[in-house]
C-alpha atoms as a PDB file:
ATOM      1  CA  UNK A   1       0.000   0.000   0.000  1.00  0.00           C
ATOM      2  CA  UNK A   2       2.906   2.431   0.773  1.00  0.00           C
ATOM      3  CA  UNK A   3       3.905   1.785  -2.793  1.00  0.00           C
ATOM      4  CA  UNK A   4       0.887   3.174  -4.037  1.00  0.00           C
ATOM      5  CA  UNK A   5       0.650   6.305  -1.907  1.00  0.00           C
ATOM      6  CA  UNK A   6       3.924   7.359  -2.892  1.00  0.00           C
ATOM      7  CA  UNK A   7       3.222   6.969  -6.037  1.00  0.00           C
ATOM      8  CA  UNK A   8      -0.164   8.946  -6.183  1.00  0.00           C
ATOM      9  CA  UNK A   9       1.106  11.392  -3.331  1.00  0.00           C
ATOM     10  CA  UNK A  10       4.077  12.031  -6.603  1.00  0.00           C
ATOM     11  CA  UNK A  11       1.515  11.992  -9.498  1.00  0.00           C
ATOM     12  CA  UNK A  12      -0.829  14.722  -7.558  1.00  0.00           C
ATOM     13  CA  UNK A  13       1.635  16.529  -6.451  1.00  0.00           C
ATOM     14  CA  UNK A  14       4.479  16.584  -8.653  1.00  0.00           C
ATOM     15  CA  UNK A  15       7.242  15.770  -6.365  1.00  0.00           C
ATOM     16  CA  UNK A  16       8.440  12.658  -4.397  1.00  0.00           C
ATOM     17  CA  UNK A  17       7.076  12.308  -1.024  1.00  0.00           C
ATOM     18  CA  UNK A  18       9.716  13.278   1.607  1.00  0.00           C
ATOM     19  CA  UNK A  19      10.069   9.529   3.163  1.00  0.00           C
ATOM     20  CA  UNK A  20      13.704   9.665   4.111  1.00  0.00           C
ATOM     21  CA  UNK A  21      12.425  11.915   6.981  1.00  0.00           C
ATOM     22  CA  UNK A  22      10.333   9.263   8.283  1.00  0.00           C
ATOM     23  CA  UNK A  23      13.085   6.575   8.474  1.00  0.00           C
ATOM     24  CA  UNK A  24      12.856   5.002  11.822  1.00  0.00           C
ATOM     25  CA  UNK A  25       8.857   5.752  12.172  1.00  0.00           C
ATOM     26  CA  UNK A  26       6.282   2.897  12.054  1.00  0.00           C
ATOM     27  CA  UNK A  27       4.936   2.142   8.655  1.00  0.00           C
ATOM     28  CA  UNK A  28       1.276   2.782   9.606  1.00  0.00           C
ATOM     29  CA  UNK A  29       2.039   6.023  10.556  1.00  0.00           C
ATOM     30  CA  UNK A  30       3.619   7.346   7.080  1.00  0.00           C
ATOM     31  CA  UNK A  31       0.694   5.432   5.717  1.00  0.00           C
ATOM     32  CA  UNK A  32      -2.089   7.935   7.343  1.00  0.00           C
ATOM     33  CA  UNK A  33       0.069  10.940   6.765  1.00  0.00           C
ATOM     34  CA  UNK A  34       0.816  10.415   3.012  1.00  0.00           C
ATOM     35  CA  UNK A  35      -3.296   9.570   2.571  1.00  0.00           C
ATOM     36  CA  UNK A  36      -3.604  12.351   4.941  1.00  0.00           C
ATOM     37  CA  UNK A  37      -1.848  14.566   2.361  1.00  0.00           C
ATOM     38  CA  UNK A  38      -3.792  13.566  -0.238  1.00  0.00           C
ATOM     39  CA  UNK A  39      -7.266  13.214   1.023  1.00  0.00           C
ATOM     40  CA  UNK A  40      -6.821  16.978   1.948  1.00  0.00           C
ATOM     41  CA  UNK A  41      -4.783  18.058  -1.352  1.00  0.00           C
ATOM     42  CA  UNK A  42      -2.263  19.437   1.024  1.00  0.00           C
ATOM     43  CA  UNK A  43       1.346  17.637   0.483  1.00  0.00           C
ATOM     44  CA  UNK A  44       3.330  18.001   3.475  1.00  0.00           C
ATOM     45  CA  UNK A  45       5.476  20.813   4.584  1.00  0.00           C
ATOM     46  CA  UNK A  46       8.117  20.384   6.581  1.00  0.00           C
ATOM     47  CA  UNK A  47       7.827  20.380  10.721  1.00  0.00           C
ATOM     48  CA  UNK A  48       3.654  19.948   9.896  1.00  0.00           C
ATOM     49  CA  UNK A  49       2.102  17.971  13.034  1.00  0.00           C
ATOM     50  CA  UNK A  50       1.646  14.531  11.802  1.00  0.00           C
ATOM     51  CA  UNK A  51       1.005  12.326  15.466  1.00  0.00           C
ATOM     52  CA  UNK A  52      -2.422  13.287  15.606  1.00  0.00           C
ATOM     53  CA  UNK A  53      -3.351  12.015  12.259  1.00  0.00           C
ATOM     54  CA  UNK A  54      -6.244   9.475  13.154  1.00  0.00           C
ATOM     55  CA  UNK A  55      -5.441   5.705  11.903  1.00  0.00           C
ATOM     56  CA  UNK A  56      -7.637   5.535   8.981  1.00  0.00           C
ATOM     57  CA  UNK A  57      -6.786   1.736   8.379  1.00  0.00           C
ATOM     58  CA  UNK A  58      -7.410  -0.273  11.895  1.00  0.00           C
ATOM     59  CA  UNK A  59      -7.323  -3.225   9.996  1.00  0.00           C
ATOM     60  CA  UNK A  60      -4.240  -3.289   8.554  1.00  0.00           C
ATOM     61  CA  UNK A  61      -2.143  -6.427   9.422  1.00  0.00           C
ATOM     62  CA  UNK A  62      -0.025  -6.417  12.840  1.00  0.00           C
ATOM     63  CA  UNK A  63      -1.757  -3.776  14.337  1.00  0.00           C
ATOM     64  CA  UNK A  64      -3.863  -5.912  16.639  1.00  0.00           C
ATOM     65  CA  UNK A  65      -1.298  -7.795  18.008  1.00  0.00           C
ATOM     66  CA  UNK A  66      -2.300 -10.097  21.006  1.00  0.00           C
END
């Protein structure tokens, strides 16, 4: 899926999604902020809050680990 949203996120916004800032963070995470980013037409600026973003994909496999 991350695949995809960088490659829409570039296609709609003309430039590469900024990923080697996220090195380190969980996958998820860049995952909401990149569909974030395009839901809203915004792409992402640099220092934008990202935490908060809700978790629009609950679902998603190893997030429910018990």
């Amino acid at each position: 899926m991350l695949e995809v949203l960088l490659w829409q996120y570039q296609q709609q916004f003309e430039e590469a999604f900024p990923l080697k800032d996220f090195e380190g963070e969980a996958e998820i995470d860049v995952i909401n902020l990149i569909y974030d980013c395009l839901l809203n037409n915004r792409p992402y600026q640099k220092g934008q809050a990202w935490r908060d973003i809700p978790n629009r994909f609950p679902e998603a496999p190893g997030l429910n680990k018990q």
